[in-house]
C-alpha atoms as a PDB file:
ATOM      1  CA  UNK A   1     112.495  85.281  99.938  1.00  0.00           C
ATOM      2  CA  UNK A   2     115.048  83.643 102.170  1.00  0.00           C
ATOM      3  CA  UNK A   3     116.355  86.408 103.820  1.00  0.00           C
ATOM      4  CA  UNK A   4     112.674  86.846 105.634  1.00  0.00           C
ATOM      5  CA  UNK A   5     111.517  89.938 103.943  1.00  0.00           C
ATOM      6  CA  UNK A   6     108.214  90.107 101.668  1.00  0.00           C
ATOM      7  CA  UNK A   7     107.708  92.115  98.618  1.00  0.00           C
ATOM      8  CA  UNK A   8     103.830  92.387  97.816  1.00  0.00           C
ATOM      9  CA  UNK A   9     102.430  94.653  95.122  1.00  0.00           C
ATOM     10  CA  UNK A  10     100.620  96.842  97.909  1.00  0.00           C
ATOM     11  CA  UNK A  11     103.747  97.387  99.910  1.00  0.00           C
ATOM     12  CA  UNK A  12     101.268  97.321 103.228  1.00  0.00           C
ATOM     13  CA  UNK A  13      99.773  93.083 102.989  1.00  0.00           C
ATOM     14  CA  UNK A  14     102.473  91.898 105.108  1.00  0.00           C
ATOM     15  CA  UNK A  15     100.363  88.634 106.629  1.00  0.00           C
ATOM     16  CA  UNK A  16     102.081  85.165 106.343  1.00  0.00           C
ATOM     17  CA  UNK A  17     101.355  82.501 108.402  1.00  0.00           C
ATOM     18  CA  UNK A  18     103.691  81.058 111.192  1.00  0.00           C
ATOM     19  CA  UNK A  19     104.044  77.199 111.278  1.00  0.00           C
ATOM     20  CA  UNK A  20     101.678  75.628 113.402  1.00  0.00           C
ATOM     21  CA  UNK A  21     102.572  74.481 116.462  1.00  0.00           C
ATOM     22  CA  UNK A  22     102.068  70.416 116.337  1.00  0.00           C
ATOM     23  CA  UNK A  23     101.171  70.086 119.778  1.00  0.00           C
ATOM     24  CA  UNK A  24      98.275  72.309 120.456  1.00  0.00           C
ATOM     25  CA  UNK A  25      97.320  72.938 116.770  1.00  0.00           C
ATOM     26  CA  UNK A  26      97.321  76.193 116.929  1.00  0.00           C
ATOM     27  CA  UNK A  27      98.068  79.108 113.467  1.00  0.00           C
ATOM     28  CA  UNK A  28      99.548  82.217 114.749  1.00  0.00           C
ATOM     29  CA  UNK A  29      99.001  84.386 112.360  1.00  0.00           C
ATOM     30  CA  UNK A  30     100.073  88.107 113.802  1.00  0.00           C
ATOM     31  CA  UNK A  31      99.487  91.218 111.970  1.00  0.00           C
ATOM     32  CA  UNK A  32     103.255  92.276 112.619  1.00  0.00           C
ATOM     33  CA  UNK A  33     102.607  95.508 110.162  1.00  0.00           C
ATOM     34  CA  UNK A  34     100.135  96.441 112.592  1.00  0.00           C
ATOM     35  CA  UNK A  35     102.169  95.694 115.433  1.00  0.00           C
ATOM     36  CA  UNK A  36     105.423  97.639 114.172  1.00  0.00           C
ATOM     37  CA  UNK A  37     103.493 100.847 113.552  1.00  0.00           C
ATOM     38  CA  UNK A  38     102.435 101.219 117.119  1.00  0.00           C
ATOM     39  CA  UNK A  39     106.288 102.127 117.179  1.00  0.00           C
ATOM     40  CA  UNK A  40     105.732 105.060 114.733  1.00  0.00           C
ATOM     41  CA  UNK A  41     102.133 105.818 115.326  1.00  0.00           C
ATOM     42  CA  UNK A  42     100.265 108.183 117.920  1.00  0.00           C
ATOM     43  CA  UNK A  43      97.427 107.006 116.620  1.00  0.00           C
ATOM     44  CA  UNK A  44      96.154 102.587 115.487  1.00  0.00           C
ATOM     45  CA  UNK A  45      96.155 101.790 112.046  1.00  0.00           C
ATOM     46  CA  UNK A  46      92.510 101.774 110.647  1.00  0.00           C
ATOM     47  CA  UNK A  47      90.606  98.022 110.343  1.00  0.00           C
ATOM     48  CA  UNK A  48      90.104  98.771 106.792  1.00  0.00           C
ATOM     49  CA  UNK A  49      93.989  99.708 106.298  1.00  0.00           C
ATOM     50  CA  UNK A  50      94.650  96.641 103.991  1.00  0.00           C
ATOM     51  CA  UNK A  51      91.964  98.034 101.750  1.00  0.00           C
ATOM     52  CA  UNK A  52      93.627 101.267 101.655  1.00  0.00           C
ATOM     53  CA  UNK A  53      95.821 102.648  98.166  1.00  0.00           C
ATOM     54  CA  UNK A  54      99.119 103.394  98.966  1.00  0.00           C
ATOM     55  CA  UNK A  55      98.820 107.340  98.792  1.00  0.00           C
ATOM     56  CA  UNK A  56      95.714 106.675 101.473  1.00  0.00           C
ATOM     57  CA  UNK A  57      97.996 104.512 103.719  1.00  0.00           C
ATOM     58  CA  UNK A  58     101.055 107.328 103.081  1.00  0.00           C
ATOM     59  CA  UNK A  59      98.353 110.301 104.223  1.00  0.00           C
ATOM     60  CA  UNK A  60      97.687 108.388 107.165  1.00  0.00           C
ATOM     61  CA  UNK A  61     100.939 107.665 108.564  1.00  0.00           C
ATOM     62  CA  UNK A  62     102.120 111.154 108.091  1.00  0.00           C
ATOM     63  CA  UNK A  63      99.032 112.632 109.209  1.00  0.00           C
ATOM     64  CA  UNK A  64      99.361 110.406 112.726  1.00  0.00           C
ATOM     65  CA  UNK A  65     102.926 109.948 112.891  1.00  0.00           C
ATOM     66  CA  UNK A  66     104.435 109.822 116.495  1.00  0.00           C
ATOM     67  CA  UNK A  67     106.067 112.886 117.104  1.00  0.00           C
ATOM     68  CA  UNK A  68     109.964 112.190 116.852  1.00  0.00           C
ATOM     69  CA  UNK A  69     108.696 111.284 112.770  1.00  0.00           C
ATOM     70  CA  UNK A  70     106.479 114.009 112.266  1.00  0.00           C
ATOM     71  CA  UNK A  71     107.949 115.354 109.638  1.00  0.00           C
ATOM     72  CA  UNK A  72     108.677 111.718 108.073  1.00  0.00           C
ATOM     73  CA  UNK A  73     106.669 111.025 104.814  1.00  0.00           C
ATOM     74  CA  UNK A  74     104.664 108.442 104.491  1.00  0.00           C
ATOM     75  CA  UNK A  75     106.231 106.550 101.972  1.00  0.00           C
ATOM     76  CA  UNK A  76     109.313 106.578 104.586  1.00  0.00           C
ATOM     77  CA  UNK A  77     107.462 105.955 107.618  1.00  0.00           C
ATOM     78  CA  UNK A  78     106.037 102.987 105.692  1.00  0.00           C
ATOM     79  CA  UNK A  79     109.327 101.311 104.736  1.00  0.00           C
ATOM     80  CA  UNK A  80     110.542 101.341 108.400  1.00  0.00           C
ATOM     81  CA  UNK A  81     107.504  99.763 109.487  1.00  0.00           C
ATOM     82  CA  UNK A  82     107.765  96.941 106.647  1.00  0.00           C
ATOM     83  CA  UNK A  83     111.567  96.602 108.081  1.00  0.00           C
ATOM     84  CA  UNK A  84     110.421  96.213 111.441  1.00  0.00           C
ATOM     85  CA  UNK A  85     107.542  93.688 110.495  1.00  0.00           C
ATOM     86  CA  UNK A  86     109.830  91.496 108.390  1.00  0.00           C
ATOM     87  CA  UNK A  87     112.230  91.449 111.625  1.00  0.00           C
ATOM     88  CA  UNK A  88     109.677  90.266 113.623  1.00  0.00           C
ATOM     89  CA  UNK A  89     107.787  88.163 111.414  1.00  0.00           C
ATOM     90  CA  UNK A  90     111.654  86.467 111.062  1.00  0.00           C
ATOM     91  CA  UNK A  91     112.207  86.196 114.845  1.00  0.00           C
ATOM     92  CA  UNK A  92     108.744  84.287 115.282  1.00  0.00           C
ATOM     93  CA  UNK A  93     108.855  81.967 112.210  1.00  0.00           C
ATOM     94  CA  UNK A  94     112.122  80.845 113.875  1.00  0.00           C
ATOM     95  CA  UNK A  95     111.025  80.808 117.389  1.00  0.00           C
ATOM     96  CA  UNK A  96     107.682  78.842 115.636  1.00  0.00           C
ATOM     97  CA  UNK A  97     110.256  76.532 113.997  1.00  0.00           C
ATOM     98  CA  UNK A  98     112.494  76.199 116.745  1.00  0.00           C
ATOM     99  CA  UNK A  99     109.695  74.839 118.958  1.00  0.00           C
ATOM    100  CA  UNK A 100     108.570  72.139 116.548  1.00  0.00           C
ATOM    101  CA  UNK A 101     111.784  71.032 116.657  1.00  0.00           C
ATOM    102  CA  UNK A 102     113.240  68.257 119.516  1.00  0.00           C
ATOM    103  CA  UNK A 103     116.152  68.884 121.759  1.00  0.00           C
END
């Protein structure tokens, strides 16, 4: 999608890769889902979350939701993290493509 955001059938697989950076050859290839629930979180997101259903990955987040979203469900939880991980996935493909790109 133009806009930056993802839709996926499991709402959770939010990895793209960045451009690669010409000079050093390098993929960056963040997990930004992981990185934007560390803002709702108390606890890490499993390794095997990308396995997980999507009423496994809902139990979770409520069950170790930070607690101003305690009371959050998962299903809501999970949307603000997807919001927060297209946002940053947007700000670093155009940082990525910005730095590719000659003055």
């Amino acid at each position: 999608m133009s806009d930056g955001t993802y839709s996926y059938s499991n709402r959770h697989r939010m990895h793209e890769s960045l451009p690669k950076n010409n000079t050093m050859n390098i993929d960056i290839t963040p997990d930004f889902y992981r990185i934007a629930s560390e803002f709702y979180l108390s606890e890490p997101l499993p390794d095997n979350y990308l396995a997980m259903a999507d009423n496994e990955l809902d139990a979770f987040l409520e069950d170790n939701a930070w607690e101003p979203f305690q009371y959050w469900r998962g299903e809501d939880l999970d949307e603000n993290i997807r919001a927060l991980s297209n946002r940053m996935h947007k700000i670093a493909k155009e940082a990525a493509n910005n730095a590719n790109t000659s003055i």
